[in-house]
Protein backbone atom coordinates (compact mmCIF):
# COMPACT_ATOMS: atom_id res chain seq x y z
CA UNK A 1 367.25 109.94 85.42
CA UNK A 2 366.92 111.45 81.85
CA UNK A 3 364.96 109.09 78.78
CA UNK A 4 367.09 107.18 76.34
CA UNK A 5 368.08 109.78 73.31
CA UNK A 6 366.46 109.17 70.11
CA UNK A 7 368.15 108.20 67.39
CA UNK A 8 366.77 110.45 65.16
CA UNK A 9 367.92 113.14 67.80
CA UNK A 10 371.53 111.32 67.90
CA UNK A 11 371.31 111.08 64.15
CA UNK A 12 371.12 114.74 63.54
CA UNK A 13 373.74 115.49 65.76
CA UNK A 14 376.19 113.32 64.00
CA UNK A 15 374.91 115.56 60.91
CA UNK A 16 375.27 118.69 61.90
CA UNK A 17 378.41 118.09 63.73
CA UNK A 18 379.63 116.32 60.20
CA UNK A 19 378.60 119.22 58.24
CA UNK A 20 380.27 122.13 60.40
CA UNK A 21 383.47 120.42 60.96
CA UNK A 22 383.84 117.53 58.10
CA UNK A 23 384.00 113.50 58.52
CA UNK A 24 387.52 113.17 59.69
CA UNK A 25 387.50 116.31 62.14
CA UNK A 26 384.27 115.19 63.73
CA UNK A 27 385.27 113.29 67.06
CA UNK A 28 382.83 110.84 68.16
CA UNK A 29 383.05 112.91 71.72
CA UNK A 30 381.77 115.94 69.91
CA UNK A 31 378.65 114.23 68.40
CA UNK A 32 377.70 112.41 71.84
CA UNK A 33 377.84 115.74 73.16
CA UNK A 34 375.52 117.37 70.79
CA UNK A 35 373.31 114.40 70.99
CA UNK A 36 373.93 114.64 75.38
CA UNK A 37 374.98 111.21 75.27
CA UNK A 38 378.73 110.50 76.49
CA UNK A 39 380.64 108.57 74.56
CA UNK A 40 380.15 104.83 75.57
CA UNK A 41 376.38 105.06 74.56
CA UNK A 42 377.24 106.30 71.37
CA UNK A 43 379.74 103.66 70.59
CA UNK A 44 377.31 100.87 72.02
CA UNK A 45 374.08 101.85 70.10
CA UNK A 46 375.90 102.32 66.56
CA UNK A 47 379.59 100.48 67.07
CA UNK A 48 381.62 103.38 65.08
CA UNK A 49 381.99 106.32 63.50
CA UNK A 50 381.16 104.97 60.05
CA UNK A 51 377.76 103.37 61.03
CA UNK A 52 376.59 105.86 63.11
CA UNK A 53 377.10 108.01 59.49
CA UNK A 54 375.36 105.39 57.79
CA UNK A 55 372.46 105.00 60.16
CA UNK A 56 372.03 108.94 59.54
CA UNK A 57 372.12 108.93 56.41
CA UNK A 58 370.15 105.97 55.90
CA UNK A 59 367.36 107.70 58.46
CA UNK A 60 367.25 110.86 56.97
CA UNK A 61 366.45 109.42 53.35
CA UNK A 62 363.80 107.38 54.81
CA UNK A 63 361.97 110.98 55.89
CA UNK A 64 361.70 112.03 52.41
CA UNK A 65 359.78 110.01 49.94
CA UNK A 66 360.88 109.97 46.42
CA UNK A 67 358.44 107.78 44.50
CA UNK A 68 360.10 107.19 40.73
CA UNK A 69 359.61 103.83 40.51
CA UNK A 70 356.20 104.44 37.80
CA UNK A 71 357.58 107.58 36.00
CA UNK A 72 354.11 108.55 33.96
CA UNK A 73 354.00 110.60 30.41
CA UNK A 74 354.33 114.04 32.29
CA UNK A 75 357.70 114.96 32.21
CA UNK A 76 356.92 118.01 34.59
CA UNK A 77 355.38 116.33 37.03
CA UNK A 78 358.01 113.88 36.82
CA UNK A 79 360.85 116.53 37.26
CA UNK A 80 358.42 118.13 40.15
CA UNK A 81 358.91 115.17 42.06
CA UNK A 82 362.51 115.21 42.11
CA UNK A 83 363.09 119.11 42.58
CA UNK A 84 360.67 119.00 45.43
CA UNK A 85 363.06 116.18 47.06
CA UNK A 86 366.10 117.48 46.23
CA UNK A 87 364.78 121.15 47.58
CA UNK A 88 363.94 119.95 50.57
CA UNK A 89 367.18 117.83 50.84
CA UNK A 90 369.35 120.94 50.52
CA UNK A 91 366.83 123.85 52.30
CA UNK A 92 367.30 120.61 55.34
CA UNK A 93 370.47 118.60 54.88
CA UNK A 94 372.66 121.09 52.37
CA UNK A 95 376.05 121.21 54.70
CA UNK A 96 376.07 117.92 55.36
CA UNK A 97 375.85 117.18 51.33
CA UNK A 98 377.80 119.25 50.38
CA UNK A 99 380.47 118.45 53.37
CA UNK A 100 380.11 114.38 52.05
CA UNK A 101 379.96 114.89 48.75
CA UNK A 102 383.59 116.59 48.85
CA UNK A 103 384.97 114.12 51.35
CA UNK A 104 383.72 110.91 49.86
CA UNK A 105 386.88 111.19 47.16
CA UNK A 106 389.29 111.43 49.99
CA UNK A 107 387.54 109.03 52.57
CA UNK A 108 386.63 105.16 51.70
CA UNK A 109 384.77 105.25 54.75
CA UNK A 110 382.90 108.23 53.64
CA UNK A 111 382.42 106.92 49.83
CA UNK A 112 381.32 103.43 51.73
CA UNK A 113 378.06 105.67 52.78
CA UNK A 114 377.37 107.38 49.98
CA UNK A 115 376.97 104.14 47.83
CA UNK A 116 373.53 103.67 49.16
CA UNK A 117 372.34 107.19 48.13
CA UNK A 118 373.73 106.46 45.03
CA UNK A 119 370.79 103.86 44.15
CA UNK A 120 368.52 106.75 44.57
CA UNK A 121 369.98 108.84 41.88
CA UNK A 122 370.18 105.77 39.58
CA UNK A 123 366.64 105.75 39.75
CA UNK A 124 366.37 109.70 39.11
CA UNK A 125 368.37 108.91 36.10
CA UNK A 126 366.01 106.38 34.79
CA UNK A 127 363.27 109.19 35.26
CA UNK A 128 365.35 110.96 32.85
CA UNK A 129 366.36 108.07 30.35
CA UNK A 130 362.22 107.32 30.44
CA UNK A 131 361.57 111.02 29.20
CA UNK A 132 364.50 111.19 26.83
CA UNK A 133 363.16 108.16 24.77
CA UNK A 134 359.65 109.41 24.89
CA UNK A 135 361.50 112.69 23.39
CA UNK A 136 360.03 114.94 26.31
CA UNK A 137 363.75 115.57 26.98
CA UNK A 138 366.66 116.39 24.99
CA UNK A 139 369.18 113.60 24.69
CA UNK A 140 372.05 113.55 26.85
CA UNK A 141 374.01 111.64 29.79
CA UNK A 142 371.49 111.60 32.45
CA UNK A 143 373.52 112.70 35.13
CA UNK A 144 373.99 116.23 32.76
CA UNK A 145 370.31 116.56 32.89
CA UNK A 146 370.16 115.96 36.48
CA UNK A 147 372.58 118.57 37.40
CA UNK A 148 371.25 121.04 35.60
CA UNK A 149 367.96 120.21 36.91
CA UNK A 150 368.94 120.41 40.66
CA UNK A 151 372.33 123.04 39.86
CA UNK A 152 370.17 125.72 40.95
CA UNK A 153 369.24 124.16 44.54
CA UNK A 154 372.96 123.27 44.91
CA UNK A 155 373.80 126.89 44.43
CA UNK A 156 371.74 128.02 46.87
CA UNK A 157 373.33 125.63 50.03
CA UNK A 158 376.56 126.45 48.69
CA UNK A 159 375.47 130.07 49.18
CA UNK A 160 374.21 129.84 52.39
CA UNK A 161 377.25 127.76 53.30
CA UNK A 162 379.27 130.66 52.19
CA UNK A 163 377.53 133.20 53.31
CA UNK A 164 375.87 132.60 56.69
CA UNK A 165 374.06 136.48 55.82
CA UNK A 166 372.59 134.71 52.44
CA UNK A 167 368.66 135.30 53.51
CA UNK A 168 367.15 134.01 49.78
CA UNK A 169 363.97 132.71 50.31
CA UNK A 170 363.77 128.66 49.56
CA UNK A 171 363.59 127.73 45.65
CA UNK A 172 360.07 127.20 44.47
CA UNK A 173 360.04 124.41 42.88
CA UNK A 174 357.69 124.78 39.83
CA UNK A 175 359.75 127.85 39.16
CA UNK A 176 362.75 125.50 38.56
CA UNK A 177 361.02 123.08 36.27
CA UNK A 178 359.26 125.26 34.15
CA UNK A 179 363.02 127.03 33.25
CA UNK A 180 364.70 123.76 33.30
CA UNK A 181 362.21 122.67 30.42
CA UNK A 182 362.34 125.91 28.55
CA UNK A 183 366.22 124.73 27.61
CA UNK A 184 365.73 120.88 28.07
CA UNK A 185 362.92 120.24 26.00
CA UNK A 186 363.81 118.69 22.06
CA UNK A 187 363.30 121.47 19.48
């Protein structure tokens, strides 16, 4: 008799199977067969749909440490921090970003999820607040600085979402901060 599944392995089923056919269109059946669980297991360990999503989600943030809660007087390093999380996000988890991100406005269930990540980039905008009142940053809603900061990484899924050919090597990361600044930084 085969070993329980992991959830980790169940959880990126349910992610890839969310990003390559959307929330809605992903049948519960399809992700316990990615995972090679049937269907009862899946329901038992994580109840529905929706949690199983949220236990995903909730897992794969936990694999990536973002540590803003002391944001320092570097504003580069501070930036570094959260290009080198949300490049790794996207080169790892871009579909399935992307795929929420544009379903979360159709889907409460979907939108229910993504509250929790939401806390994170509350904190990434209090990163930026920090450096805009030091005037290491221009002034300007945070969440413009943000996706300016990260637009470039966001491309680059969408790209490779696009165009399964798209073979760009991964963003490096100081690259991105050093141009961000060149146009963010007061005069």
């Amino acid at each position: 008799m085969a070993g329980r599944v992991a959830d980790k392995a169940v959880f990126d089923a349910a992610l890839e199977v969310i990003a390559e056919q959307g929330y809605e269109r992903a049948t519960t059946r399809a992700i316990a067969d990615a995972a090679g669980i049937n269907e009862a297991t899946l329901f038992r360990r994580f109840t529905s749909k929706q949690n199983l999503l949220r236990q995903a989600v909730r897992g794969n943030f936990a694999g990536f440490a973002l540590d803003l809660d002391a944001p320092g007087d570097d504003v580069a390093a501070d930036l570094l921090t959260i290009v080198n999380y949300y490049s790794r996000l996207y080169e790892t988890r871009g579909g399935v970003v992307l795929t929420l991100m544009r379903e979360a406005k159709f889907s409460k269930e979907v939108a229910a999820v993504l509250a929790e990540p939401e806390s994170l980039l509350e904190k990434v905008d209090e990163v930026i607040l920090h450096h805009q009142r030091r005037g290491a940053l221009v002034v300007e809603p945070p969440r413009h600085t943000f996706f300016a900061l990260v637009g470039p990484l966001m491309m680059r899924a969408i790209a490779r979402r696009v165009d399964q050919r798209a073979t760009q090597a991964p963003a490096d990361p100081e690259t991105v901060v050093r141009r961000f600044l060149r146009g963010h930084r007061p005069e």
